[in-house]
C-alpha atoms as a PDB file:
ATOM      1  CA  UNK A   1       0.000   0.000   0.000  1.00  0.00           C
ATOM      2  CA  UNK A   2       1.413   3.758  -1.091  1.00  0.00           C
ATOM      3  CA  UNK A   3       2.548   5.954   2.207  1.00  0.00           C
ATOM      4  CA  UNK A   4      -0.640   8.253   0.799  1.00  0.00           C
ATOM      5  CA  UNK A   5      -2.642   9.658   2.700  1.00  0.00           C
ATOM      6  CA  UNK A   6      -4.912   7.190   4.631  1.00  0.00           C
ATOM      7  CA  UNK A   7      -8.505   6.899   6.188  1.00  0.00           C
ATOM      8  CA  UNK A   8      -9.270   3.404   7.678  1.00  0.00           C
ATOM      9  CA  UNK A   9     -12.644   2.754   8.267  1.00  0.00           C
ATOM     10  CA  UNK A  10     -14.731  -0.608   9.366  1.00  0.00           C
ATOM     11  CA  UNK A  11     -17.439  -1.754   7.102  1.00  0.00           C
ATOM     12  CA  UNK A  12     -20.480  -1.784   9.137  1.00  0.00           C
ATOM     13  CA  UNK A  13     -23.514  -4.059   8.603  1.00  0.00           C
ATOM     14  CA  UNK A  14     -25.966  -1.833   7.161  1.00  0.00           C
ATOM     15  CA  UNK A  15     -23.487  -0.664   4.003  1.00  0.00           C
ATOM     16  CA  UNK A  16     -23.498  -4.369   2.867  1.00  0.00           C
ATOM     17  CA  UNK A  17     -26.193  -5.735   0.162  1.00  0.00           C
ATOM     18  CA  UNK A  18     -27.766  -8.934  -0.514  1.00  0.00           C
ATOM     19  CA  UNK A  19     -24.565 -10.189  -1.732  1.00  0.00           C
ATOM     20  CA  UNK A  20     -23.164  -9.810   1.838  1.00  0.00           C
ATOM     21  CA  UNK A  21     -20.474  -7.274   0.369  1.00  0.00           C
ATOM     22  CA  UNK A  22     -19.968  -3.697   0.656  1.00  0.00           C
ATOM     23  CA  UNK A  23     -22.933  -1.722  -1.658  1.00  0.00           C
ATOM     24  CA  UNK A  24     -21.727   0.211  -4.701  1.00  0.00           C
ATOM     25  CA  UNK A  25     -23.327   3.162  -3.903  1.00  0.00           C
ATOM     26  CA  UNK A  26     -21.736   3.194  -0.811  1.00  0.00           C
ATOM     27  CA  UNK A  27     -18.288   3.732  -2.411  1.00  0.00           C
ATOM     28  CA  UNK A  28     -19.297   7.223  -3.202  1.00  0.00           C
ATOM     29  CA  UNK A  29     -20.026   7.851   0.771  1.00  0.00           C
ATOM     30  CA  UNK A  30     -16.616   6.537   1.400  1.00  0.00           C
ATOM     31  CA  UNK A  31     -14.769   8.630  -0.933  1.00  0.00           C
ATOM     32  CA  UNK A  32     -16.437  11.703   0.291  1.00  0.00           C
ATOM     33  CA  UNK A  33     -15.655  10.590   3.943  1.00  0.00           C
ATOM     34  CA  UNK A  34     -11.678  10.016   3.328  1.00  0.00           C
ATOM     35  CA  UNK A  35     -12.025  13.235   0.800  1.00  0.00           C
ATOM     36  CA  UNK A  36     -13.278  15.364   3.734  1.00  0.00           C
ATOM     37  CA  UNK A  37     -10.395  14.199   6.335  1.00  0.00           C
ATOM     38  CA  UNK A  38      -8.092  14.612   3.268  1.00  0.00           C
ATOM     39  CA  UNK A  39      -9.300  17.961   2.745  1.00  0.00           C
ATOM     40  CA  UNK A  40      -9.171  18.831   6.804  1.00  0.00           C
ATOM     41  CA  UNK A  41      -5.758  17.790   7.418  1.00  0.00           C
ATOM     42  CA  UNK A  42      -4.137  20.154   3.967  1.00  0.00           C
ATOM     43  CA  UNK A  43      -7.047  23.143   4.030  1.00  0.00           C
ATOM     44  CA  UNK A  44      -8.538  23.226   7.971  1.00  0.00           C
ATOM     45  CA  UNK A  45     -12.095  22.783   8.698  1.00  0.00           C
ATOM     46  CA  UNK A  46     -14.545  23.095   6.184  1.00  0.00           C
ATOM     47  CA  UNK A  47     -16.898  25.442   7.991  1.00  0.00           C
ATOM     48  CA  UNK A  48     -13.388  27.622   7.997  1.00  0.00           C
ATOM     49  CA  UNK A  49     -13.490  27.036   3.997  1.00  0.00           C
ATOM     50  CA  UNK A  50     -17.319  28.520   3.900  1.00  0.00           C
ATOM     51  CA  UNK A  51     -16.137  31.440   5.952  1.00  0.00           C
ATOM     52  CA  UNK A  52     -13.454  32.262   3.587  1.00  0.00           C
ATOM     53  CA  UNK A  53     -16.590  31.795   0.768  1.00  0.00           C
ATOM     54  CA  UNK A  54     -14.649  29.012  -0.866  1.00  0.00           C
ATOM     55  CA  UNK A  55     -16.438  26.064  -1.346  1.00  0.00           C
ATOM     56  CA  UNK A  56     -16.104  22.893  -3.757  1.00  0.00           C
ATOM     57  CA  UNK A  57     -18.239  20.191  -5.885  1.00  0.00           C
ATOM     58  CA  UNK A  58     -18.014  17.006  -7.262  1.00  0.00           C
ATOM     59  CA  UNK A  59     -18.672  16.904 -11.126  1.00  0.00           C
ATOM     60  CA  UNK A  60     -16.739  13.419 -11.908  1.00  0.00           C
ATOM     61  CA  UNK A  61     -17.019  10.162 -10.060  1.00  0.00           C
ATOM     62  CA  UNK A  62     -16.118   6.901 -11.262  1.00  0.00           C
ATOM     63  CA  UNK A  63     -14.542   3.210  -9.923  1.00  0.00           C
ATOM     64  CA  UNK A  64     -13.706   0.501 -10.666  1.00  0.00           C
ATOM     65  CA  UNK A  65     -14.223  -2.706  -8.518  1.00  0.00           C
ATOM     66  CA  UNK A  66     -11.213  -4.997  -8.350  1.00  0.00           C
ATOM     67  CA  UNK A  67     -12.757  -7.040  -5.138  1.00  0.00           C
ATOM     68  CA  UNK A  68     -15.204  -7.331  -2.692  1.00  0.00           C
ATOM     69  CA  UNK A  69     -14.918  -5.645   1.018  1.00  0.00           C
ATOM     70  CA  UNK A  70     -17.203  -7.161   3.715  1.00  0.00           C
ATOM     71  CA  UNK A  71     -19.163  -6.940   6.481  1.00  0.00           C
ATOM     72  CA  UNK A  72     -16.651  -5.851  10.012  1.00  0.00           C
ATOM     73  CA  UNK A  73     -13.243  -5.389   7.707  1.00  0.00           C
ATOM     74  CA  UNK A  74     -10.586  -2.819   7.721  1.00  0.00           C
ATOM     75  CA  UNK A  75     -10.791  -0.663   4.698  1.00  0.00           C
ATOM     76  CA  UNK A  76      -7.649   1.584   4.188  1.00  0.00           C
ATOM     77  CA  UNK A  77      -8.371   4.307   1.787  1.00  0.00           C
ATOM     78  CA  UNK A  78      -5.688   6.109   0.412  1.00  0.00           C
ATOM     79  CA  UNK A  79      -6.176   9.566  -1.310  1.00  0.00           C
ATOM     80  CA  UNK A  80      -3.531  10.919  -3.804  1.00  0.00           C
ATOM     81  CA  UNK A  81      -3.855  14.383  -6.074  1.00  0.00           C
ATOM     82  CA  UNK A  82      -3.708  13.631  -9.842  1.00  0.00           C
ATOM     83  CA  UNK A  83      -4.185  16.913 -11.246  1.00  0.00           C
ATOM     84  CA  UNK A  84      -4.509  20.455  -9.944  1.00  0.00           C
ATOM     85  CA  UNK A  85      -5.963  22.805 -12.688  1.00  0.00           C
ATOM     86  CA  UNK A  86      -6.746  26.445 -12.126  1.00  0.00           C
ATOM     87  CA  UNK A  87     -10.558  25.625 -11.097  1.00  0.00           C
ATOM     88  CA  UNK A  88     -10.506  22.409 -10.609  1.00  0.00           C
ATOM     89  CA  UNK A  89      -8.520  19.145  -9.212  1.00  0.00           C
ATOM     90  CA  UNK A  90      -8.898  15.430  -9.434  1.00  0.00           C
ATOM     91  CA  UNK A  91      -8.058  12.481  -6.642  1.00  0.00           C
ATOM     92  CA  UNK A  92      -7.163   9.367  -7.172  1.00  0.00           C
ATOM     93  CA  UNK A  93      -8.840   7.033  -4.196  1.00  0.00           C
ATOM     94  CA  UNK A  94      -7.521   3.397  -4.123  1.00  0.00           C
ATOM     95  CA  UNK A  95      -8.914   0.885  -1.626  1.00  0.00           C
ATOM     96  CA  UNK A  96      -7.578  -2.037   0.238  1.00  0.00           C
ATOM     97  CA  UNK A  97      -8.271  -4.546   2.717  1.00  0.00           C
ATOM     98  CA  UNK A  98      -6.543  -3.465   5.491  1.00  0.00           C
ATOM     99  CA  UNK A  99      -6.160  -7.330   6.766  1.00  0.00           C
ATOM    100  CA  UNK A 100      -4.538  -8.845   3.190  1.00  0.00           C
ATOM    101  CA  UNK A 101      -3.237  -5.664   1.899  1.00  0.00           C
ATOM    102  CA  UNK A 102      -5.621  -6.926  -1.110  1.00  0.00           C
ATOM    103  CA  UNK A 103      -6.752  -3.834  -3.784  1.00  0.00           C
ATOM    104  CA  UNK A 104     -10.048  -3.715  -3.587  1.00  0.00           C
ATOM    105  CA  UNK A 105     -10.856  -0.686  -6.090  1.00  0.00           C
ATOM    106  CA  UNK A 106      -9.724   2.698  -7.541  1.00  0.00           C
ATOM    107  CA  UNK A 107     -11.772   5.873  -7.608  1.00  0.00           C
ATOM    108  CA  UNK A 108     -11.436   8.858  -9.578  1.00  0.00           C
ATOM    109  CA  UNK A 109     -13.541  12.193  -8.062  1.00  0.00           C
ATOM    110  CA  UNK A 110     -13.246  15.875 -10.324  1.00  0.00           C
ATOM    111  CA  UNK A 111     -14.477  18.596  -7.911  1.00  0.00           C
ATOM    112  CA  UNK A 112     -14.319  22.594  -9.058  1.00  0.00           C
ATOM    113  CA  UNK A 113     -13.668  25.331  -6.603  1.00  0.00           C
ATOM    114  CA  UNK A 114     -16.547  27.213  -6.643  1.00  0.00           C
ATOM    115  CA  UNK A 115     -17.555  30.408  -4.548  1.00  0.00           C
ATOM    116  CA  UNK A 116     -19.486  29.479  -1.313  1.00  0.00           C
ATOM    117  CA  UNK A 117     -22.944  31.675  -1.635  1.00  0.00           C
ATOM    118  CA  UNK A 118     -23.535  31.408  -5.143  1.00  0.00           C
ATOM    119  CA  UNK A 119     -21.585  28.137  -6.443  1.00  0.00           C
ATOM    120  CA  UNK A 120     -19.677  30.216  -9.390  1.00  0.00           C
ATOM    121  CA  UNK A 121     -16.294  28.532 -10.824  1.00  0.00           C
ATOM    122  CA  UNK A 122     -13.379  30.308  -9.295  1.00  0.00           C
ATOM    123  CA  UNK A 123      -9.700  29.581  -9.472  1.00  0.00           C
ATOM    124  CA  UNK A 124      -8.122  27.454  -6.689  1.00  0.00           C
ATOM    125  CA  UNK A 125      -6.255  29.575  -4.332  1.00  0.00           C
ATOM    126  CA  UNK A 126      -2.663  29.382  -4.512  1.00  0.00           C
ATOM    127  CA  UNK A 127      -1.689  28.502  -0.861  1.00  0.00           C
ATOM    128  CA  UNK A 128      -4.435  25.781  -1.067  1.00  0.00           C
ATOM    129  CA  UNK A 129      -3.036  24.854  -4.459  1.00  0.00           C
ATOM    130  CA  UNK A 130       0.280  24.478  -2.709  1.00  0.00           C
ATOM    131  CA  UNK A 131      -1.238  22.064   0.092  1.00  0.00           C
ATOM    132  CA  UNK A 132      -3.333  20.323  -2.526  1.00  0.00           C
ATOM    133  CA  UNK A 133      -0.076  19.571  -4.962  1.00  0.00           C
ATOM    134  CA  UNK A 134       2.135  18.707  -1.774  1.00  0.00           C
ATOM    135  CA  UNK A 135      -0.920  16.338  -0.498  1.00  0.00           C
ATOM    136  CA  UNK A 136      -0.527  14.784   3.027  1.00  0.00           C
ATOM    137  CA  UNK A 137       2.109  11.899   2.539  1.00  0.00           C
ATOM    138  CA  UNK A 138       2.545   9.640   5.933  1.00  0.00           C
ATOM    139  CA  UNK A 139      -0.926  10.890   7.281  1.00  0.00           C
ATOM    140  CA  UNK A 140      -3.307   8.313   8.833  1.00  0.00           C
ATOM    141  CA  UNK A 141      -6.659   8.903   9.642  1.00  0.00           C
ATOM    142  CA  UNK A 142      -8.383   6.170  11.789  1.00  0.00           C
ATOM    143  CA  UNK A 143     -12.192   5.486  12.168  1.00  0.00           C
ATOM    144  CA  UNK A 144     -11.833   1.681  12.257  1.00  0.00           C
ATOM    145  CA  UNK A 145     -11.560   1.759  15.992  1.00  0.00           C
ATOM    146  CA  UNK A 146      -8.807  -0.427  14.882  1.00  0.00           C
ATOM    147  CA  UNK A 147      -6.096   2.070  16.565  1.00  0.00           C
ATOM    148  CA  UNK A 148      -4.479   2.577  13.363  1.00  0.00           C
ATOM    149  CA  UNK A 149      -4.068   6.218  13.073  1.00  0.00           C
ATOM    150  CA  UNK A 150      -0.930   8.680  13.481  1.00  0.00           C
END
């Protein structure tokens, strides 16, 4: 697994389908989740953010599956900057089994800065284009109650 960033988090029951493995839709939840603690530790809080009338939206999601996660496991979900343009900037989120080390899938979210009140494009601000391009190598962010953090 990269020395990315990293947001562990247990699967819990309800995020599971029929199939007894994690729901697709619920990918999307977890990228926002390990986007937001991404986002906290290189930018500050988000209600800081609003303040400051910056704000940001998604306009790109996909993944791809590669295996199943399950019910009560250790996800590890590693978030890594792939582009920085002047508006906008794309992540690439990989999962694994924390357990195996397995991949389990690969994420790509687009989000645009926009302005807070109004949602208009703006350009990314350079000191948060700074933090964004330098990302948050080595940082561990643990919600698996699996002790895992730094």
């Amino acid at each position: 697994m990269p020395d990315n960033f990293c947001y562990y988090l247990r699967v819990r029951y309800a995020e599971c389908d029929a199939q007894q493995v994690v729901f697709n839709s619920r990918y999307l939840d977890y990228v926002d989740t390990a986007m937001t603690e991404f986002t906290r530790v290189i930018w500050g809080d988000y209600n800081d953010l609003l303040a400051q009338g910056i704000d940001n939206q998604v306009v790109h999601f996909s993944v791809d599956w590669k295996a199943p996660a399950r019910f009560d496991e250790v996800v590890a979900i590693t978030v890594t900057p792939a582009r920085v343009g002047t508006s906008s900037y794309r992540l690439q989120v990989d999962f694994y089994n924390h357990g195996s080390g397995q991949h389990l899938a690969t994420a790509e979210a687009v989000y645009v800065m926009v302005t807070a009140n109004n949602f208009e494009k703006m350009a990314i601000p350079e000191p948060m284009r700074q933090s964004l391009e330098e990302g948050a190598p080595g940082v561990r962010v643990d919600h698996s109650g699996a002790g895992l953090g730094s």
